[in-house]
N, C-alpha and C. Protein backbone atom coordinates (compact mmCIF):
# COMPACT_ATOMS: atom_id res chain seq x y z
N UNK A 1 9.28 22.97 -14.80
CA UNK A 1 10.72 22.84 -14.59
C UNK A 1 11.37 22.53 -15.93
N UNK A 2 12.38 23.29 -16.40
CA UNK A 2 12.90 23.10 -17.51
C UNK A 2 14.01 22.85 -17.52
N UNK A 3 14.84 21.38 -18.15
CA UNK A 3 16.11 20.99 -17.81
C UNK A 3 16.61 20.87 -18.78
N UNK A 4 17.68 20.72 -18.88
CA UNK A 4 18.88 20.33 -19.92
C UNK A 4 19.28 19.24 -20.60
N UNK A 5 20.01 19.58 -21.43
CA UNK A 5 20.08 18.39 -23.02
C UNK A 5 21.11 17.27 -21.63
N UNK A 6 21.65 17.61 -20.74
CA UNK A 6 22.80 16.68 -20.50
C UNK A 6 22.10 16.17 -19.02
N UNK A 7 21.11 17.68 -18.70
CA UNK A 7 20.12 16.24 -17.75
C UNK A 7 19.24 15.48 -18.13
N UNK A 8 18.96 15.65 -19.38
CA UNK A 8 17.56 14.78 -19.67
C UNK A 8 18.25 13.66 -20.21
N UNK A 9 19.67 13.53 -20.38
CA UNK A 9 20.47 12.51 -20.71
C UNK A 9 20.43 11.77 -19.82
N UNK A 10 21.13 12.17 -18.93
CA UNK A 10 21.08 11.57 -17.26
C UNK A 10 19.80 10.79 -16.51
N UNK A 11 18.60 11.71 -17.20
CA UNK A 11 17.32 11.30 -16.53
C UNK A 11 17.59 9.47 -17.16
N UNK A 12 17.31 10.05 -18.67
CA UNK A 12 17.01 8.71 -19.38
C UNK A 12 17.61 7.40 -19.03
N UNK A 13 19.27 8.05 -18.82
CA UNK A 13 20.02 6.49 -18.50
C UNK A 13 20.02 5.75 -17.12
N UNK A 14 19.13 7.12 -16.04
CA UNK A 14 19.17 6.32 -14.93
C UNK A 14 18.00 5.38 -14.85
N UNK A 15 16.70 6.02 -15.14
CA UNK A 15 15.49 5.42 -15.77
C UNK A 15 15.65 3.83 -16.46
N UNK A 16 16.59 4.15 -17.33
CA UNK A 16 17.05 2.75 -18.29
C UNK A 16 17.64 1.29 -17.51
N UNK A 17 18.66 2.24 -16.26
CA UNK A 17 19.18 1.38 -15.44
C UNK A 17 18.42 1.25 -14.53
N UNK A 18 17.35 1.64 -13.98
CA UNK A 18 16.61 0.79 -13.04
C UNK A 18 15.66 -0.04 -13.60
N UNK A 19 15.37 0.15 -14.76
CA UNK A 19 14.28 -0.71 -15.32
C UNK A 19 15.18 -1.70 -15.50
N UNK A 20 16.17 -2.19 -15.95
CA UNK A 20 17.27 -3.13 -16.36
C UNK A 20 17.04 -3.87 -15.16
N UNK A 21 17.57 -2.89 -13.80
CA UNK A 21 17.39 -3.70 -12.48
C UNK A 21 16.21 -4.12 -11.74
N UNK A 22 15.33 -3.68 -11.94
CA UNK A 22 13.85 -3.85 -11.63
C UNK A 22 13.70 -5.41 -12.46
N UNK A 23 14.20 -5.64 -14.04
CA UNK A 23 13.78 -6.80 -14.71
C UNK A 23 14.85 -7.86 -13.83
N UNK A 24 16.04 -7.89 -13.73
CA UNK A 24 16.83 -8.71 -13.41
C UNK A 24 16.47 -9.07 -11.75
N UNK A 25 16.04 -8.33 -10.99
CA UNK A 25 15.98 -8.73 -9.70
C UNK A 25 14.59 -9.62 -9.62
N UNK A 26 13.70 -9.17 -10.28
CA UNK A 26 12.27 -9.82 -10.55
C UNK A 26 12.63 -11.52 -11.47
N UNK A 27 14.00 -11.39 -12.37
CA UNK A 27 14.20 -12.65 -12.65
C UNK A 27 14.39 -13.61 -11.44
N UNK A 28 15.71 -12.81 -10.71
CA UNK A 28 16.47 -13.53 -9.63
C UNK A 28 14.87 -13.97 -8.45
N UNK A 29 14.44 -13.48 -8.47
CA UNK A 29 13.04 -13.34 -7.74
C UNK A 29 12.41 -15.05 -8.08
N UNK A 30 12.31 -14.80 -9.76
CA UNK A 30 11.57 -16.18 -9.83
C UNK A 30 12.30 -17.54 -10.21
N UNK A 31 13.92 -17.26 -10.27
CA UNK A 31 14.80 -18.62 -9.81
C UNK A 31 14.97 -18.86 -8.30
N UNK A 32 14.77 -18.14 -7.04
CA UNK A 32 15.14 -18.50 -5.77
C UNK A 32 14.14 -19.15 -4.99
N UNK A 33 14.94 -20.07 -4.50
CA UNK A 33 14.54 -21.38 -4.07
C UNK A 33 13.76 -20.78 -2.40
N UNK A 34 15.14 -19.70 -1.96
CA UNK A 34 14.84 -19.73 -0.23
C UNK A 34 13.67 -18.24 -0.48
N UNK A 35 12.00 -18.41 0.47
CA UNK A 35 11.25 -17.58 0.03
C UNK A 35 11.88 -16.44 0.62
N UNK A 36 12.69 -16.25 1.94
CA UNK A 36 13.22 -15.05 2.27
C UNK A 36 13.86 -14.22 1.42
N UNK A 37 14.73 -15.33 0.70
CA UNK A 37 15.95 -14.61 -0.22
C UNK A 37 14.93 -13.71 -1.85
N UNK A 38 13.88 -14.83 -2.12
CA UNK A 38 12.96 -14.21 -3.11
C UNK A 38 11.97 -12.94 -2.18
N UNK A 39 11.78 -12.76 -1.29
CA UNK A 39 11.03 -12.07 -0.59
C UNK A 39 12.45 -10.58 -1.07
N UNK A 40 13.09 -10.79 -0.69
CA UNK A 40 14.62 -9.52 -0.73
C UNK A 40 14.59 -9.38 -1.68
N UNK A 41 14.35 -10.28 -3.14
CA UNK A 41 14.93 -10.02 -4.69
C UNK A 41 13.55 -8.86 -5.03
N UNK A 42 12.00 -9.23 -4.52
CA UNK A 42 10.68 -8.76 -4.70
C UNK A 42 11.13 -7.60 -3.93
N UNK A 43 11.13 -7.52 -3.03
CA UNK A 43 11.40 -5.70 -2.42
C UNK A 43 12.07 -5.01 -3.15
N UNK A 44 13.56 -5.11 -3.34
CA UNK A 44 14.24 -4.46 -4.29
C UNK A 44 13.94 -4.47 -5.70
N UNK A 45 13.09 -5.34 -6.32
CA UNK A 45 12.43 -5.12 -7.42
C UNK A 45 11.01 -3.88 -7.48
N UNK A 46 10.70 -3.69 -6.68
CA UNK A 46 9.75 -2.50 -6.11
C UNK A 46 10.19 -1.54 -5.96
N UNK A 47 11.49 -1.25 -5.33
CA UNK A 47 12.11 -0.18 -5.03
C UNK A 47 13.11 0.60 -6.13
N UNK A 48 13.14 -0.40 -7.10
CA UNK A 48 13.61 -0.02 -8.02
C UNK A 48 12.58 0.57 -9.26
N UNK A 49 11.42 -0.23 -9.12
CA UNK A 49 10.36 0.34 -10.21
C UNK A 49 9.74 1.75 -9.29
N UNK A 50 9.75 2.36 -8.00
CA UNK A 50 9.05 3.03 -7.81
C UNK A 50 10.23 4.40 -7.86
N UNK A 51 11.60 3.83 -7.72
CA UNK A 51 12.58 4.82 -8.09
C UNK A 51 12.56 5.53 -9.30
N UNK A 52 12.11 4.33 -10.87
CA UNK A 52 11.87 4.73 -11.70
C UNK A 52 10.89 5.63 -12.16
N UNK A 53 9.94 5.10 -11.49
CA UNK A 53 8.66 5.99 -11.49
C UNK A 53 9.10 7.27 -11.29
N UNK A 54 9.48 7.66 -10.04
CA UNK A 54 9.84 9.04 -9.28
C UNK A 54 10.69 9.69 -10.54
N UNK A 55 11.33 8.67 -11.45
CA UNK A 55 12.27 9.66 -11.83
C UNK A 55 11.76 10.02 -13.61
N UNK A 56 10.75 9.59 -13.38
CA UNK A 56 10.21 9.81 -15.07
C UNK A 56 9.44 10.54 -14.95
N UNK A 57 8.91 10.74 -13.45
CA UNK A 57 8.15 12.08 -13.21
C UNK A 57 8.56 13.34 -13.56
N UNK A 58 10.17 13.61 -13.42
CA UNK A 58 10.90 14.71 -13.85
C UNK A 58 10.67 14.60 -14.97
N UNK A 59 9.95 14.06 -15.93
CA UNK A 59 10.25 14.21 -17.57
C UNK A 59 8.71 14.82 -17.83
N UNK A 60 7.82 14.32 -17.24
CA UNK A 60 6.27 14.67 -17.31
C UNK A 60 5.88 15.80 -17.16
């Protein structure tokens, strides 16, 4: 699959922004007190690294 200068732009910055969010929710993860609320920060920290994943696959 061969993509473009303005999608591989796109790839990169969404990539960039979930890793950003993947780090920050994994912070919020290890300041929360209630384990439910850290249990929610850990899921969405997953869902965000496996989003990333999926999407760096388009670059591979």
């Amino acid at each position: 699959m061969n993509i473009n200068q303005m999608e591989l732009q796109t790839l990169r910055h969404l990539i960039g922004s979930h890793e950003t969010a993947e780090k920050k929710l994994n912070f919020f993860a290890s300041q929360a007190q209630d384990p439910q609320i850290r249990q929610m920060f850990q899921q969405s920290a997953q869902s965000a690294s496996q989003t990333r994943q999926k999407l760096l696959s388009f670059l591979g």
